[in-house]
C-alpha atoms as a PDB file:
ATOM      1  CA  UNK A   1     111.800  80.010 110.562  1.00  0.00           C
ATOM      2  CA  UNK A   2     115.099  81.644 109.966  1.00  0.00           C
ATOM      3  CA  UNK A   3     116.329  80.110 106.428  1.00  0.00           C
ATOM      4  CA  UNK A   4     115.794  82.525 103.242  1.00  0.00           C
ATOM      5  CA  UNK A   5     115.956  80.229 100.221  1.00  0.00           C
ATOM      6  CA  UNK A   6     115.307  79.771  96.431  1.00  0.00           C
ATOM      7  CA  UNK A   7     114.789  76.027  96.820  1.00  0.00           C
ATOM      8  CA  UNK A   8     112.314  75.705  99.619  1.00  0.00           C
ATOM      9  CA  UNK A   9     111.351  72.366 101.071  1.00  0.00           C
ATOM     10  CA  UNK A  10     107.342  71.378 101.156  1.00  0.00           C
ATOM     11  CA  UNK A  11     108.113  71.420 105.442  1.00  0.00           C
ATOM     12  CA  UNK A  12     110.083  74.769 105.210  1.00  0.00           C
ATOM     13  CA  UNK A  13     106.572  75.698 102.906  1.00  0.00           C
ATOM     14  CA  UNK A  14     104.210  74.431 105.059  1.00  0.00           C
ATOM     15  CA  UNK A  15     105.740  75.901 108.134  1.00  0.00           C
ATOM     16  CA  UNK A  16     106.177  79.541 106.793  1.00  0.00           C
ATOM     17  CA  UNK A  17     102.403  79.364 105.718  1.00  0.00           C
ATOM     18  CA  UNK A  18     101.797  78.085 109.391  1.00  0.00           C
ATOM     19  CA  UNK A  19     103.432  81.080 110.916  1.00  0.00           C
ATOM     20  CA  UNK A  20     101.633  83.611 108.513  1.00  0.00           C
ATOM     21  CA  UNK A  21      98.194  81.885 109.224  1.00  0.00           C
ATOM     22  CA  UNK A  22      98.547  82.279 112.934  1.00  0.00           C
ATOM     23  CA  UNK A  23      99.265  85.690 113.527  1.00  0.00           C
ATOM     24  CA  UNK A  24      96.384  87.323 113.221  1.00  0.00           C
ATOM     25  CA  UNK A  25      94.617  84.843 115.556  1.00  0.00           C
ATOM     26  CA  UNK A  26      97.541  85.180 118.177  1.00  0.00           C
ATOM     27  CA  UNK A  27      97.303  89.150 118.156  1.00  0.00           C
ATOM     28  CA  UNK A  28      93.197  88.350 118.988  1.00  0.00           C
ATOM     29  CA  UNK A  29      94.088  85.923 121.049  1.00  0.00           C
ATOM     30  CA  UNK A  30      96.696  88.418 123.278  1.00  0.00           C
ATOM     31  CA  UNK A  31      94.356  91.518 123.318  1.00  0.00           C
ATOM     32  CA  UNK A  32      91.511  89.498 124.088  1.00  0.00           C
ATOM     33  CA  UNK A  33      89.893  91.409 126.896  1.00  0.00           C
ATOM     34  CA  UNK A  34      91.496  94.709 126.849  1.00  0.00           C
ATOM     35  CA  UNK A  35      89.649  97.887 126.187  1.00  0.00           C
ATOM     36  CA  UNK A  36      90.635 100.578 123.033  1.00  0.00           C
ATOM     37  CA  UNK A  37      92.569 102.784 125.587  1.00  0.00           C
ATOM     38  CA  UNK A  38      94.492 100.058 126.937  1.00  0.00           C
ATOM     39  CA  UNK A  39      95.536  98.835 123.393  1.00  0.00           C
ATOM     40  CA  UNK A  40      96.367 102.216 122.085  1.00  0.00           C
ATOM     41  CA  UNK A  41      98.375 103.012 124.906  1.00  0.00           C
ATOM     42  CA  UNK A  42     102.290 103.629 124.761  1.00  0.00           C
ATOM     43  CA  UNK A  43     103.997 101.913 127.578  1.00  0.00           C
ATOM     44  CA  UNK A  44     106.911 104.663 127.451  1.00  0.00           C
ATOM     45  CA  UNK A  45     107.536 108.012 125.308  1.00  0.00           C
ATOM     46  CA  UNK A  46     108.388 106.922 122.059  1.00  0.00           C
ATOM     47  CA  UNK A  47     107.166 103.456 121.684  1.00  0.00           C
ATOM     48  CA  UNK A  48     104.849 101.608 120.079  1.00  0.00           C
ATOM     49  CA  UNK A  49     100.832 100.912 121.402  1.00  0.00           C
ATOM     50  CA  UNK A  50      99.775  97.554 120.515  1.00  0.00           C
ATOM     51  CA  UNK A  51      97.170  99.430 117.938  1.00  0.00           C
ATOM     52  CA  UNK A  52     100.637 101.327 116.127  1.00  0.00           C
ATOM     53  CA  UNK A  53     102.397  97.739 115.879  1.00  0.00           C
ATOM     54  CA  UNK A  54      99.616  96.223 114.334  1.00  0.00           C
ATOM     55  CA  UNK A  55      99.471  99.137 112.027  1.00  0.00           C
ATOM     56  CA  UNK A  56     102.858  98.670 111.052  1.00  0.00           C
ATOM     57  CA  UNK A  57     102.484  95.014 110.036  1.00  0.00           C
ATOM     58  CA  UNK A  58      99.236  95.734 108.228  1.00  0.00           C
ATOM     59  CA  UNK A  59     101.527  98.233 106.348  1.00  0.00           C
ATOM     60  CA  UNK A  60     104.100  95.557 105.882  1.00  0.00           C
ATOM     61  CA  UNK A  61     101.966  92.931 104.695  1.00  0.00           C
ATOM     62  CA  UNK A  62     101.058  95.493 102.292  1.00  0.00           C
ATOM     63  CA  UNK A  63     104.130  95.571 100.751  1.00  0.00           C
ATOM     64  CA  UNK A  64     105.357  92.169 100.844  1.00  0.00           C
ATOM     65  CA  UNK A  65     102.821  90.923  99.748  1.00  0.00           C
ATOM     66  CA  UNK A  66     102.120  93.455  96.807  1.00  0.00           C
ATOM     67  CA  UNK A  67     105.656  92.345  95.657  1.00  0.00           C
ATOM     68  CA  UNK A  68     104.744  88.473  96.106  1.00  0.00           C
ATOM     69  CA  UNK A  69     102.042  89.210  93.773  1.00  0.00           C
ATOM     70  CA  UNK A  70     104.008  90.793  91.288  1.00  0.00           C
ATOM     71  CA  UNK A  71     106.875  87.729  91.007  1.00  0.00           C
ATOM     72  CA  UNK A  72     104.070  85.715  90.591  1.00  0.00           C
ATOM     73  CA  UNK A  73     102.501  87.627  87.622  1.00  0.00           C
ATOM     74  CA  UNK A  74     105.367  89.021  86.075  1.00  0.00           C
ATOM     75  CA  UNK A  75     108.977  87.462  84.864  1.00  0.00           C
ATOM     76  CA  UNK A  76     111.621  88.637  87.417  1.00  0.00           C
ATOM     77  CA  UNK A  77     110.523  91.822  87.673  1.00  0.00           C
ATOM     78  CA  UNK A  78     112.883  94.682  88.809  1.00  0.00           C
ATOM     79  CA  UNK A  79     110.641  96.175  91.712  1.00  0.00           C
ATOM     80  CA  UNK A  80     111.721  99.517  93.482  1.00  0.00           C
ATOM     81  CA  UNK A  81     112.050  98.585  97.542  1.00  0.00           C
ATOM     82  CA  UNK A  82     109.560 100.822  99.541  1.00  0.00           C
ATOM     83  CA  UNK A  83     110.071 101.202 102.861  1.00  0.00           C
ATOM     84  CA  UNK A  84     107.006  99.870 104.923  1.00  0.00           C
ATOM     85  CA  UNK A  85     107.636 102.509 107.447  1.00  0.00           C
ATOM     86  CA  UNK A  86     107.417 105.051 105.020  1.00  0.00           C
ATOM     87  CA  UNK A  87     104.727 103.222 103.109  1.00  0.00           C
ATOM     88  CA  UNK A  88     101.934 103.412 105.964  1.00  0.00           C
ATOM     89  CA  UNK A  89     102.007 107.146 106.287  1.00  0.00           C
ATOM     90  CA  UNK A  90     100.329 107.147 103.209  1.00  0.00           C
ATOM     91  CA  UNK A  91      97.297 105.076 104.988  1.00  0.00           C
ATOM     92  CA  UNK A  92      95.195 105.562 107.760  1.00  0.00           C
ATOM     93  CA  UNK A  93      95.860 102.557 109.533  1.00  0.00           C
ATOM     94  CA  UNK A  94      97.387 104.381 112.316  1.00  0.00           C
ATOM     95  CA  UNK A  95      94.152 106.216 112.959  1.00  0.00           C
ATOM     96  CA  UNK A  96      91.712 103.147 112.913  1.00  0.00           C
ATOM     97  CA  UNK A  97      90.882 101.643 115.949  1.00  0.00           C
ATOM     98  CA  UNK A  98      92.622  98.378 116.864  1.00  0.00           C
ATOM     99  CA  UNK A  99      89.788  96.272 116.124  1.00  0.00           C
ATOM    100  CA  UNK A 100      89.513  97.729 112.656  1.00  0.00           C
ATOM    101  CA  UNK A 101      93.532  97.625 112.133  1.00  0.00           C
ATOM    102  CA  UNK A 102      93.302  93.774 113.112  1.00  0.00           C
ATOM    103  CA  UNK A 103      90.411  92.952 111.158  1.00  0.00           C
ATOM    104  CA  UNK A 104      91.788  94.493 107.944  1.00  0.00           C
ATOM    105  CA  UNK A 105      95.155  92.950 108.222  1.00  0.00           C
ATOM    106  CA  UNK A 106      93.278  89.438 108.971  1.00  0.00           C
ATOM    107  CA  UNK A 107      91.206  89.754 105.837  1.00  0.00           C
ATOM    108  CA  UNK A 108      94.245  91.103 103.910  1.00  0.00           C
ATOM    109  CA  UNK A 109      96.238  87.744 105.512  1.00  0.00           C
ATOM    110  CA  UNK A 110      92.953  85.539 104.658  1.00  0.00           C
ATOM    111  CA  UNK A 111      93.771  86.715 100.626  1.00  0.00           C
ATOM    112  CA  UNK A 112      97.243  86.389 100.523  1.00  0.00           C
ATOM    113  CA  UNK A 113      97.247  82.820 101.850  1.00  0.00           C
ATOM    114  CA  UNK A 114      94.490  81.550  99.534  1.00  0.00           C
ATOM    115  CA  UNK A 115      97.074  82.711  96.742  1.00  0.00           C
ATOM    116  CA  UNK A 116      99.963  80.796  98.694  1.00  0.00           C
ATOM    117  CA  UNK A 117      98.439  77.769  99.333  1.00  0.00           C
ATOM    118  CA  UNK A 118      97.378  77.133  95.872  1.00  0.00           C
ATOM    119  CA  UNK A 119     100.923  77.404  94.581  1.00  0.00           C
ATOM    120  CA  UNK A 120     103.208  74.484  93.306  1.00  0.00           C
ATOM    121  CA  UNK A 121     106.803  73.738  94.903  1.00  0.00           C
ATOM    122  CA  UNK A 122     108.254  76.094  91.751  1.00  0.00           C
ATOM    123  CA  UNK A 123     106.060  79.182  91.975  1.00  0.00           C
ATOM    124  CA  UNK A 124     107.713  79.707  95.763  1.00  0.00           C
ATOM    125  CA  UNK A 125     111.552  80.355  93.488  1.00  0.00           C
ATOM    126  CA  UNK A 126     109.910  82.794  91.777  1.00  0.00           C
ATOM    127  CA  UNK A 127     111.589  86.403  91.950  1.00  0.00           C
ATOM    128  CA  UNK A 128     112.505  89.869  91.477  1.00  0.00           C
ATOM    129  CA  UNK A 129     115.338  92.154  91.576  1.00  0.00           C
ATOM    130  CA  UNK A 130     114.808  95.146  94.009  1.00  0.00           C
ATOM    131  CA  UNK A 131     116.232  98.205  93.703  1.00  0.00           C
ATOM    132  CA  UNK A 132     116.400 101.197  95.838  1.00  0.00           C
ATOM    133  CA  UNK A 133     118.023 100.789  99.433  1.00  0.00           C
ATOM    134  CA  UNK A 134     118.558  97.082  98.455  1.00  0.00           C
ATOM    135  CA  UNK A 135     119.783  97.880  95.392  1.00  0.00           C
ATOM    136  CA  UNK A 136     120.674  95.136  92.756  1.00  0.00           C
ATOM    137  CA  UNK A 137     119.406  92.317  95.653  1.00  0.00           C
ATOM    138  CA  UNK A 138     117.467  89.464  94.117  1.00  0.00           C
ATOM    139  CA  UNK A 139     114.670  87.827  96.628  1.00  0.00           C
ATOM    140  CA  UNK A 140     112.093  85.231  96.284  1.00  0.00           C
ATOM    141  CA  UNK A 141     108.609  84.977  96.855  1.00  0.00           C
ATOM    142  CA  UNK A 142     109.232  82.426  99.516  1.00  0.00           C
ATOM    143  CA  UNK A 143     111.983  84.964 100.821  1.00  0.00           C
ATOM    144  CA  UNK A 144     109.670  87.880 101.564  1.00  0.00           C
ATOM    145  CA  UNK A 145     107.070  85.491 102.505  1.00  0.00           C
ATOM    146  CA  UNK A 146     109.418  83.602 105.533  1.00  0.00           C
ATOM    147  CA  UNK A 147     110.321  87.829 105.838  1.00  0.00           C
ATOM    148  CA  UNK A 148     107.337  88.866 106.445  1.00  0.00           C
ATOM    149  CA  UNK A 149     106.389  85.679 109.272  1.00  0.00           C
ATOM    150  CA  UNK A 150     110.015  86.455 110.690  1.00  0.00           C
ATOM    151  CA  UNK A 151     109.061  90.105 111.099  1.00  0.00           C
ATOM    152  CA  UNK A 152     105.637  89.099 112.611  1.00  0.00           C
ATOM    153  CA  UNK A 153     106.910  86.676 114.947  1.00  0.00           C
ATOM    154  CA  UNK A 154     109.387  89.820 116.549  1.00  0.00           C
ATOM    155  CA  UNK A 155     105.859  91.648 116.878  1.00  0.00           C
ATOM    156  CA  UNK A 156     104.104  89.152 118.651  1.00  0.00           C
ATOM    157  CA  UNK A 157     106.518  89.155 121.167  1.00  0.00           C
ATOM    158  CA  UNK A 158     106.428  93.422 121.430  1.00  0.00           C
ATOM    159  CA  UNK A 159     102.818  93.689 121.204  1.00  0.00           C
ATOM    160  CA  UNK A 160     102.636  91.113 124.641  1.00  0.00           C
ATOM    161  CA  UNK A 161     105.387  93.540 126.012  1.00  0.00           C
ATOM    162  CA  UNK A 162     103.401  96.308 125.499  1.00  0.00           C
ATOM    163  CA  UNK A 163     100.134  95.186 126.931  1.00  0.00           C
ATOM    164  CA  UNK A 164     102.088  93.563 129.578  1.00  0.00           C
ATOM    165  CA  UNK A 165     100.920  89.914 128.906  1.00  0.00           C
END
């Protein structure tokens, strides 16, 4: 799903909420099998173990989906961009095992799509106005929703790099 829009299609809907379902499964389903040391491991000196990528889009879906929450409750609210990177050193989500990281981020996933899927075709134009390093750029909640499953679907493909599968 590449397409950022304020008009969203019910497929272009039902396919972002598709992606953003399925990736917590598919990160179970890839580290199926593999121990805490393997999934903590870095492949090379300053890169990522499969437990710091998952981190990284727990912290992500943190804020994404913090600011999908506020378009929906507020009237175009003017939200100051955070960057996710910067965001998750003020968790502990890099210290948690995988299996905690994973299960957190699935249960975070499980509330943010019960809010999605109960939304009508309008709800999805609803926006903000960031400011900060995007300054002045207006986004959608279906924008930082198709985002955020964009973002994850780059993951996937690092965290089966990583663990070489």
């Amino acid at each position: 799903m590449q397409r950022q829009s304020e008009c969203a299609s019910a497929h272009e809907i039902e396919n972002v909420l598709t992606l953003l379902a399925s990736t917590p499964r598919e990160i179970s389903r890839i580290a199926r099998g593999l121990n805490e040391q393997q999934l903590h491991r870095q492949p090379q000196k300053d890169t990522w173990s499969a437990q710091e990528i998952v981190a990284h889009l727990r912290g992500c879906a943190d804020a994404y989906g913090h600011w999908i929450n506020r378009m929906l409750a507020e009237d175009h609210p003017t939200i100051r961009y955070v960057s996710p990177r910067s965001w998750i050193r003020k968790t502990n989500y890099l210290q948690l095992t995988f299996k905690e990281t994973l299960k957190g981020f699935s249960e975070q996933r499980d509330d943010l799509l019960i809010v999605l899927t109960k939304l009508k075709p309008a709800a999805w134009a609803m926006g903000a106005t960031f400011t900060g390093t995007v300054s002045g750029r207006n986004a959608t909640v279906f924008d930082y929703a198709v985002r955020m499953a964009n973002h994850e679907v780059r993951h996937l493909d690092q965290i089966r790099r990583t663990i070489g599968r």
